[in-house]
C-alpha atoms as a PDB file:
ATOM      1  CA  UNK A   1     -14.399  -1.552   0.414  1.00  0.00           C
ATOM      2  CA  UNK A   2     -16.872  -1.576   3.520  1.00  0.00           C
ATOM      3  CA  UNK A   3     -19.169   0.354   1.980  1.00  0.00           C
ATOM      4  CA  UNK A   4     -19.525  -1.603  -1.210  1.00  0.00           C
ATOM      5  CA  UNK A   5     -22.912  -3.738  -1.573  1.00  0.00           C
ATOM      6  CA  UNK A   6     -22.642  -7.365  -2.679  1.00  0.00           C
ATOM      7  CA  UNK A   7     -23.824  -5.556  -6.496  1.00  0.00           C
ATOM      8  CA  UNK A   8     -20.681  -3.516  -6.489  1.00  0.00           C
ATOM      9  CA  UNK A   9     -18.702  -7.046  -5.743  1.00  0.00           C
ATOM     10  CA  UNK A  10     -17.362  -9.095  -8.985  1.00  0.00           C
ATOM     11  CA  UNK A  11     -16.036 -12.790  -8.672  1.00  0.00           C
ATOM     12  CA  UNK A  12     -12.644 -13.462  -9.582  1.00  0.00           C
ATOM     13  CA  UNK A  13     -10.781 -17.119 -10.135  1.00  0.00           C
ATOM     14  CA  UNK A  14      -7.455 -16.699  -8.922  1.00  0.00           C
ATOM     15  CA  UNK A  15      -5.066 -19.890  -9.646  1.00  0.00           C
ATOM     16  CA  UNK A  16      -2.309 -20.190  -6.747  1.00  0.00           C
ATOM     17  CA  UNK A  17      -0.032 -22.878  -6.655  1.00  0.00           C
ATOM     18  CA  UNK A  18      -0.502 -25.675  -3.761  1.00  0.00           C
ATOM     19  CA  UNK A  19       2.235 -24.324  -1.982  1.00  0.00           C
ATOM     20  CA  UNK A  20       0.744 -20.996  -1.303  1.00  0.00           C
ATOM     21  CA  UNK A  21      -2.333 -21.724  -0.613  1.00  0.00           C
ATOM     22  CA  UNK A  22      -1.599 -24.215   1.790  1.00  0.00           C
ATOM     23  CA  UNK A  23       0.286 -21.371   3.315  1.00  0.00           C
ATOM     24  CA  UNK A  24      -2.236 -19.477   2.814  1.00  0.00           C
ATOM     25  CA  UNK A  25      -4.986 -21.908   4.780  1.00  0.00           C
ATOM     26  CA  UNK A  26      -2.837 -21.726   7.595  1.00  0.00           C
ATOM     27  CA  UNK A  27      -2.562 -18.542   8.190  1.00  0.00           C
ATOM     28  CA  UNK A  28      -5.995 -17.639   7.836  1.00  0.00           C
ATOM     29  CA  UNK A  29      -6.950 -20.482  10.272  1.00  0.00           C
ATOM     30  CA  UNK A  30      -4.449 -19.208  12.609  1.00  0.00           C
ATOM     31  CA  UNK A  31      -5.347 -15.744  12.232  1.00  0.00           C
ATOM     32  CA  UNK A  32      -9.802 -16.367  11.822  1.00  0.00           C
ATOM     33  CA  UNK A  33     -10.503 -14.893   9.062  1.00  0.00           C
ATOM     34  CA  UNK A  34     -10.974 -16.654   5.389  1.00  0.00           C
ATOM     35  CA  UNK A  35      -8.744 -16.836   2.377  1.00  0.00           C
ATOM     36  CA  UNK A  36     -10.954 -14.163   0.556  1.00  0.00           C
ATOM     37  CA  UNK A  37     -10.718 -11.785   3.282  1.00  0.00           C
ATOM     38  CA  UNK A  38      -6.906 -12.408   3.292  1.00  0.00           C
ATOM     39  CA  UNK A  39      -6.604 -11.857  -0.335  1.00  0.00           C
ATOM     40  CA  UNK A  40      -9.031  -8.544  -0.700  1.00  0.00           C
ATOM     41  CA  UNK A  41      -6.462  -6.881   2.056  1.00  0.00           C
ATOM     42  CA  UNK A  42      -3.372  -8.151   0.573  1.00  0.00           C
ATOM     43  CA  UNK A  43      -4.376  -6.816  -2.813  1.00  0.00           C
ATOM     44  CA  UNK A  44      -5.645  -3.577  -1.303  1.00  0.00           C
ATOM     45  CA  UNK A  45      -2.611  -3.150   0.760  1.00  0.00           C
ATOM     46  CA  UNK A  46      -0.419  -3.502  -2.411  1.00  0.00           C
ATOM     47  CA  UNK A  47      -2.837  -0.972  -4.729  1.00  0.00           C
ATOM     48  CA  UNK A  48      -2.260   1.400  -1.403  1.00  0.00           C
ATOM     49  CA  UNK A  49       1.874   0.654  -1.547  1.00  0.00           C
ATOM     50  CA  UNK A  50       1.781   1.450  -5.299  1.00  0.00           C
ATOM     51  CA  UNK A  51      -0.229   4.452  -5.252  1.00  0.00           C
ATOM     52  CA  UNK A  52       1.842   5.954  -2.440  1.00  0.00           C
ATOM     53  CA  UNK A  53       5.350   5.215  -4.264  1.00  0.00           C
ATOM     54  CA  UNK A  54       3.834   7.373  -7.013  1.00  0.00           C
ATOM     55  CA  UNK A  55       2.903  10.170  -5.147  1.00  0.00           C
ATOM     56  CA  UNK A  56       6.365   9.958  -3.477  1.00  0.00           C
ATOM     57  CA  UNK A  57       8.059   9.401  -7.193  1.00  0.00           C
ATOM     58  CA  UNK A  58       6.284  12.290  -8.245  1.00  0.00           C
ATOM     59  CA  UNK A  59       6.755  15.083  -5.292  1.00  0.00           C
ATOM     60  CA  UNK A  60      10.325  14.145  -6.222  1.00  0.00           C
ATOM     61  CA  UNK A  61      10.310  14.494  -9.730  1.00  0.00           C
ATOM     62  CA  UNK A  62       9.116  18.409  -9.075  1.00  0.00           C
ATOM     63  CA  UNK A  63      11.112  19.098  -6.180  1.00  0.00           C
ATOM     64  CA  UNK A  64      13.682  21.937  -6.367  1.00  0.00           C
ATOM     65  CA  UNK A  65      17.061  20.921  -4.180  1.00  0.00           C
ATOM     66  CA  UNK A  66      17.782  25.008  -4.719  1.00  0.00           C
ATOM     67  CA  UNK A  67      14.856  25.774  -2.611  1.00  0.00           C
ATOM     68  CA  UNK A  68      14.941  23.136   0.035  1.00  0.00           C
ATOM     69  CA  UNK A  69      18.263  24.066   1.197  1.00  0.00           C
ATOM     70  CA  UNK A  70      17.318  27.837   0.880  1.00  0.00           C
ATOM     71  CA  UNK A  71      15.034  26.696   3.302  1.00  0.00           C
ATOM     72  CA  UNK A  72      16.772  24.871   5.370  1.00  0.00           C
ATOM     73  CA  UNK A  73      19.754  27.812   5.583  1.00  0.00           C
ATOM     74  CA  UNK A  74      17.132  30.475   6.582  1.00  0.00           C
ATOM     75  CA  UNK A  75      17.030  31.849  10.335  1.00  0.00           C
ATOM     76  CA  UNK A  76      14.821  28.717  12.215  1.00  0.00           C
ATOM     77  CA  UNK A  77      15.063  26.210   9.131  1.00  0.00           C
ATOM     78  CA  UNK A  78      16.553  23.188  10.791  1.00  0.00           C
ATOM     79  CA  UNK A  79      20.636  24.286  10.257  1.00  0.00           C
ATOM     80  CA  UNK A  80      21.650  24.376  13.918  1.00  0.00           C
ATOM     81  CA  UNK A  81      25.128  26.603  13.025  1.00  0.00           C
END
């Protein structure tokens, strides 16, 4: 996101309830940055989270057990007997 311009930037209402975003305040006071700055990460943190379950989800989906432990059995492949 550092490299985006203020043109690449859209505005976005975001309804919390009081509770949070009390929460929120204080944090961000504590921590000196702002509540938008909080959010962007937060959100970009979760996309990030997401994104890496799926590549995880889908290595596993095409990994062959058969193979791994062929590997692992070979001369030097981790089986210490």
């Amino acid at each position: 996101m550092c490299s985006e311009t203020m043109r690449d930037i859209t505005t976005y209402s975001l309804r919390l309830p009081n509770s949070l975003k009390q929460a929120l305040r204080e944090v961000v006071q504590e921590d000196g940055s702002s509540i938008n700055q909080f959010i962007v990460m937060a959100v970009a943190e979760k996309l990030a989270a997401m994104k890496t379950a799926s590549i995880f989800e889908k290595a596993r989906q095409e990994a062959n057990l058969d193979t791994l432990l062929q590997m692992l059995n070979r001369k030097g492949g981790g089986n210490s007997s």
